[in-house]
C-alpha atoms as a PDB file:
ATOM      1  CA  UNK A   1     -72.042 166.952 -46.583  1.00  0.00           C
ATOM      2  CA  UNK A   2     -71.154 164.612 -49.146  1.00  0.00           C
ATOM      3  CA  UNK A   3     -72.856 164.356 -51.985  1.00  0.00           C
ATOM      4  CA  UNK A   4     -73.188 160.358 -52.157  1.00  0.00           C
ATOM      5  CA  UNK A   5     -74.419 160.190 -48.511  1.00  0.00           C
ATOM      6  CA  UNK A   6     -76.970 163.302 -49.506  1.00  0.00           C
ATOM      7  CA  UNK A   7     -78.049 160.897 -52.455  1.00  0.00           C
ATOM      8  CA  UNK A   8     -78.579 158.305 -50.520  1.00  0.00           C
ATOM      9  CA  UNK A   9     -80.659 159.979 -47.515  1.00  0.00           C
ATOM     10  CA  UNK A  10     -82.959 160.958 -50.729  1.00  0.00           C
ATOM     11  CA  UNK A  11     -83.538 157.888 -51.682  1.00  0.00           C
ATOM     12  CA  UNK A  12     -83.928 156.398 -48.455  1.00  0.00           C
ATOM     13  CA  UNK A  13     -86.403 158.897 -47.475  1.00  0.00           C
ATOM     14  CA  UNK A  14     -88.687 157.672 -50.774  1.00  0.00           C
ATOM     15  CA  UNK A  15     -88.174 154.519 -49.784  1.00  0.00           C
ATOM     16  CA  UNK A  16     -90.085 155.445 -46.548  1.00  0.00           C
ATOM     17  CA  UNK A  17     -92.678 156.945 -48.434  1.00  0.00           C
ATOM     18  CA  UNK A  18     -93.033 154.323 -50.096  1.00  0.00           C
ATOM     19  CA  UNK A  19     -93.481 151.657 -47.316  1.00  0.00           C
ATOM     20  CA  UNK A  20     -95.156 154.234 -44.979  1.00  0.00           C
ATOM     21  CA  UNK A  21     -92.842 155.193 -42.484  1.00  0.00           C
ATOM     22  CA  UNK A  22     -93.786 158.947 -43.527  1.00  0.00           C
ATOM     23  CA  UNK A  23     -92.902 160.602 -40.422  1.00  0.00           C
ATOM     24  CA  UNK A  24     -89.206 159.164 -40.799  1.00  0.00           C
ATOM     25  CA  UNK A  25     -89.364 160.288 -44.635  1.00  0.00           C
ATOM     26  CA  UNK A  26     -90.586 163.844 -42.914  1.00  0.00           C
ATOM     27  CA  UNK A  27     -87.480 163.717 -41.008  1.00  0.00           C
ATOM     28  CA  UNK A  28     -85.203 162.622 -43.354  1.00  0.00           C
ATOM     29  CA  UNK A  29     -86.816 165.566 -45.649  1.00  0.00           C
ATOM     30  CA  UNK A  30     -86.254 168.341 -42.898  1.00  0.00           C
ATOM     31  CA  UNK A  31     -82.302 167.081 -42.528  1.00  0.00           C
ATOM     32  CA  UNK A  32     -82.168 167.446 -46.380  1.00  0.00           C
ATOM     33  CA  UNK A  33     -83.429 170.750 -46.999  1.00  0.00           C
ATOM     34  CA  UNK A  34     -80.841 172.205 -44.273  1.00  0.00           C
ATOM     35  CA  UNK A  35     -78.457 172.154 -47.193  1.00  0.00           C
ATOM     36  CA  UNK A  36     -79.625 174.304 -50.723  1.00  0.00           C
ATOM     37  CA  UNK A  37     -78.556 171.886 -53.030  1.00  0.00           C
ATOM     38  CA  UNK A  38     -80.652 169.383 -51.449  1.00  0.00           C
ATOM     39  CA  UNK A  39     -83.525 171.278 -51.191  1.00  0.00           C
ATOM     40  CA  UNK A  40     -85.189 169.922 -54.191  1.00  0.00           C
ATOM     41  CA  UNK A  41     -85.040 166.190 -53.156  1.00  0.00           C
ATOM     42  CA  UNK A  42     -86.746 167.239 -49.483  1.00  0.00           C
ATOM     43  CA  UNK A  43     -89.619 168.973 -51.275  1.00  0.00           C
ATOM     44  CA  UNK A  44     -90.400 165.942 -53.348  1.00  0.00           C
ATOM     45  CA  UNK A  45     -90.352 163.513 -50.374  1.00  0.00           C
ATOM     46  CA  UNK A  46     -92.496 166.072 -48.304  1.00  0.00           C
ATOM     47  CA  UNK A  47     -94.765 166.274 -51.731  1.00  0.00           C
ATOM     48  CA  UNK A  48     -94.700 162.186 -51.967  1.00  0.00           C
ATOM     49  CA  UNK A  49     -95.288 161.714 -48.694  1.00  0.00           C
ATOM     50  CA  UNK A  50     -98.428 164.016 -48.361  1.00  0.00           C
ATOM     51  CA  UNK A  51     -99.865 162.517 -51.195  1.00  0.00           C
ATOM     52  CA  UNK A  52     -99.106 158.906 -49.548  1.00  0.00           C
ATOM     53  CA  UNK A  53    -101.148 160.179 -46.464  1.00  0.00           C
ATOM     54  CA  UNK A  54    -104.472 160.919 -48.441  1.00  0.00           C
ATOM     55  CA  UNK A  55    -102.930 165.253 -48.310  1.00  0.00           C
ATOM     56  CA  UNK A  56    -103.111 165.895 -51.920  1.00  0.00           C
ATOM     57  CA  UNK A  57    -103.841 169.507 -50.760  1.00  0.00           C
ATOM     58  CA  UNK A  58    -101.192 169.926 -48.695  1.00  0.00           C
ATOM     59  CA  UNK A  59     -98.843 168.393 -51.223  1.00  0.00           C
ATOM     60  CA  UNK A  60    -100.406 171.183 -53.983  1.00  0.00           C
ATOM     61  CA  UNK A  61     -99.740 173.914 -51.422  1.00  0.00           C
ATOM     62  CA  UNK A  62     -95.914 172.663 -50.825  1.00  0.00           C
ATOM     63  CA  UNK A  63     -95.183 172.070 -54.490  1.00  0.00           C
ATOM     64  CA  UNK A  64     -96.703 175.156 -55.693  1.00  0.00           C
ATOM     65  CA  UNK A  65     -94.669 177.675 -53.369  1.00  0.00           C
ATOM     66  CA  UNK A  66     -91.632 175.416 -54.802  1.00  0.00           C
ATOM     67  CA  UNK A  67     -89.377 176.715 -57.867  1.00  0.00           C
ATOM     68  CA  UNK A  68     -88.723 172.699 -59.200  1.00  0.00           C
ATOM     69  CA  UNK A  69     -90.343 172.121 -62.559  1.00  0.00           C
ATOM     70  CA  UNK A  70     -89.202 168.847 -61.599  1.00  0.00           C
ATOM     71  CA  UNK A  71     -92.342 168.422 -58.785  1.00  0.00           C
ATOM     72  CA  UNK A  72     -94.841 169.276 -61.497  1.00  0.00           C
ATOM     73  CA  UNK A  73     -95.752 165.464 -62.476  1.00  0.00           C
ATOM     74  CA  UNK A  74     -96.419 165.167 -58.639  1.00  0.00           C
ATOM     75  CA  UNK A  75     -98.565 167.744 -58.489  1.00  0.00           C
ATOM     76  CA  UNK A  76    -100.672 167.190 -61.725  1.00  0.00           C
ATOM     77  CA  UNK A  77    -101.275 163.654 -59.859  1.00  0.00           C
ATOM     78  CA  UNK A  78    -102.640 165.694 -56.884  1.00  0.00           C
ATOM     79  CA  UNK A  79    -104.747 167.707 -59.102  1.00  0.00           C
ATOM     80  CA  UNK A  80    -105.855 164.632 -61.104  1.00  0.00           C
ATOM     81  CA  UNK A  81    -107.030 162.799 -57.940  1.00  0.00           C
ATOM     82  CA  UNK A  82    -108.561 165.963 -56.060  1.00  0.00           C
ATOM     83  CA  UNK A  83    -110.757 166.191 -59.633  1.00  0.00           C
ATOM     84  CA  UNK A  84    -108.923 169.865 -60.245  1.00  0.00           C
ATOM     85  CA  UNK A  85    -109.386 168.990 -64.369  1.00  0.00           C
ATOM     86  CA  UNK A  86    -108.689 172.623 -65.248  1.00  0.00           C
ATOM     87  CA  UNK A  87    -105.562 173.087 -63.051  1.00  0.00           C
ATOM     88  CA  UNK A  88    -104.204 169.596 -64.269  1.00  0.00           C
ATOM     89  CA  UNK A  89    -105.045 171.004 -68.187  1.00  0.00           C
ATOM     90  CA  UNK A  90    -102.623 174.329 -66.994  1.00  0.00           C
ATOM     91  CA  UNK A  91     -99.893 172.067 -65.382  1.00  0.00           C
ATOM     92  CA  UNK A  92    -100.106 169.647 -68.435  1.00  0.00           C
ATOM     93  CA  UNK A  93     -99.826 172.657 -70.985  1.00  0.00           C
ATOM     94  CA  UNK A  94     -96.655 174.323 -69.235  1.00  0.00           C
ATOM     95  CA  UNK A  95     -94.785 171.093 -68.880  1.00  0.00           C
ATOM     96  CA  UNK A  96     -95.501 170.157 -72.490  1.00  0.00           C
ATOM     97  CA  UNK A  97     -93.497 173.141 -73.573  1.00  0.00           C
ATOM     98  CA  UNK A  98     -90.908 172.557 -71.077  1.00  0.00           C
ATOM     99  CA  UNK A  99     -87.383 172.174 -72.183  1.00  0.00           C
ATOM    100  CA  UNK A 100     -86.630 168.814 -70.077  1.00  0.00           C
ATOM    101  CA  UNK A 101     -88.122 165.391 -72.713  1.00  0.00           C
ATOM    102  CA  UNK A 102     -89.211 163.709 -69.090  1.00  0.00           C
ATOM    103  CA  UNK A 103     -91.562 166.507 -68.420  1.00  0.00           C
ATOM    104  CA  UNK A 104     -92.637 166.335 -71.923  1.00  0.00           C
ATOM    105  CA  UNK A 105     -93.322 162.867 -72.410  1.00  0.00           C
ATOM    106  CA  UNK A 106     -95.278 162.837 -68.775  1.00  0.00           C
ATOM    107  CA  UNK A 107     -97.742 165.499 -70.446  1.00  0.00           C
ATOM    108  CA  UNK A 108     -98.209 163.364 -73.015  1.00  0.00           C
ATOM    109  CA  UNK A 109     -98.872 160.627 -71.369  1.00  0.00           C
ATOM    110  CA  UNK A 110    -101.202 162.117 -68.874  1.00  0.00           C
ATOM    111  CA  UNK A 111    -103.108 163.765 -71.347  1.00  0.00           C
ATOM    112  CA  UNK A 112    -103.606 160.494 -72.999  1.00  0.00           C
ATOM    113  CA  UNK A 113    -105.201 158.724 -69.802  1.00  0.00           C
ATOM    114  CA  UNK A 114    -106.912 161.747 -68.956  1.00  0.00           C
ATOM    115  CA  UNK A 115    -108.717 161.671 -72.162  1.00  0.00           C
ATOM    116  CA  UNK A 116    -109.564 158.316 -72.712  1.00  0.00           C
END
């Protein structure tokens, strides 16, 4: 599949999140992940789109059987609204030490809200 089309379908499948249409950002997840190197990009739709629906659980299930550092500010926003202050402190602590400066700086950041 071509990559620019693939890029495309990812973003229009967060755009769907993001006005609601999750069961076409569902579907537009499932054709992604038929292809490994857009795996990734389905799992964060799925992820955002769970969380859009009120699923925070669900979303912590998905993201946690998922090898992307990349999901992990998703999922410490799951654990910070399902009130999972310990598991958020974990998440925050790995991605502070992460390689990637975006992980970094979202630790940071969400350490800073969490204690004020």
């Amino acid at each position: 599949m071509n990559h620019s089309v693939n890029n495309l379908m990812a973003r229009l499948g967060l755009l769907g999140v993001e006005h609601r249409h999750h069961d076409e950002a569902m579907s537009i997840a499932q054709w992604l992940a038929r292809e490994p190197a857009t795996r990734e990009a389905a799992s964060a739709i799925r992820i955002a789109s769970l969380m859009g629906q009120g699923r925070c659980e669900e979303a912590l299930v998905e993201g946690n059987e998922a090898p992307w550092p990349s999901l992990g500010p998703w999922l410490a926003l799951c654990e910070r609204q399902l009130g999972y202050m310990a598991a958020l402190e974990r998440r925050l602590e790995r991605m502070a030490l992460s390689e990637d400066p975006d992980l970094v700086r979202f630790a940071q950041g969400m350490r800073a809200q969490v204690v004020a």
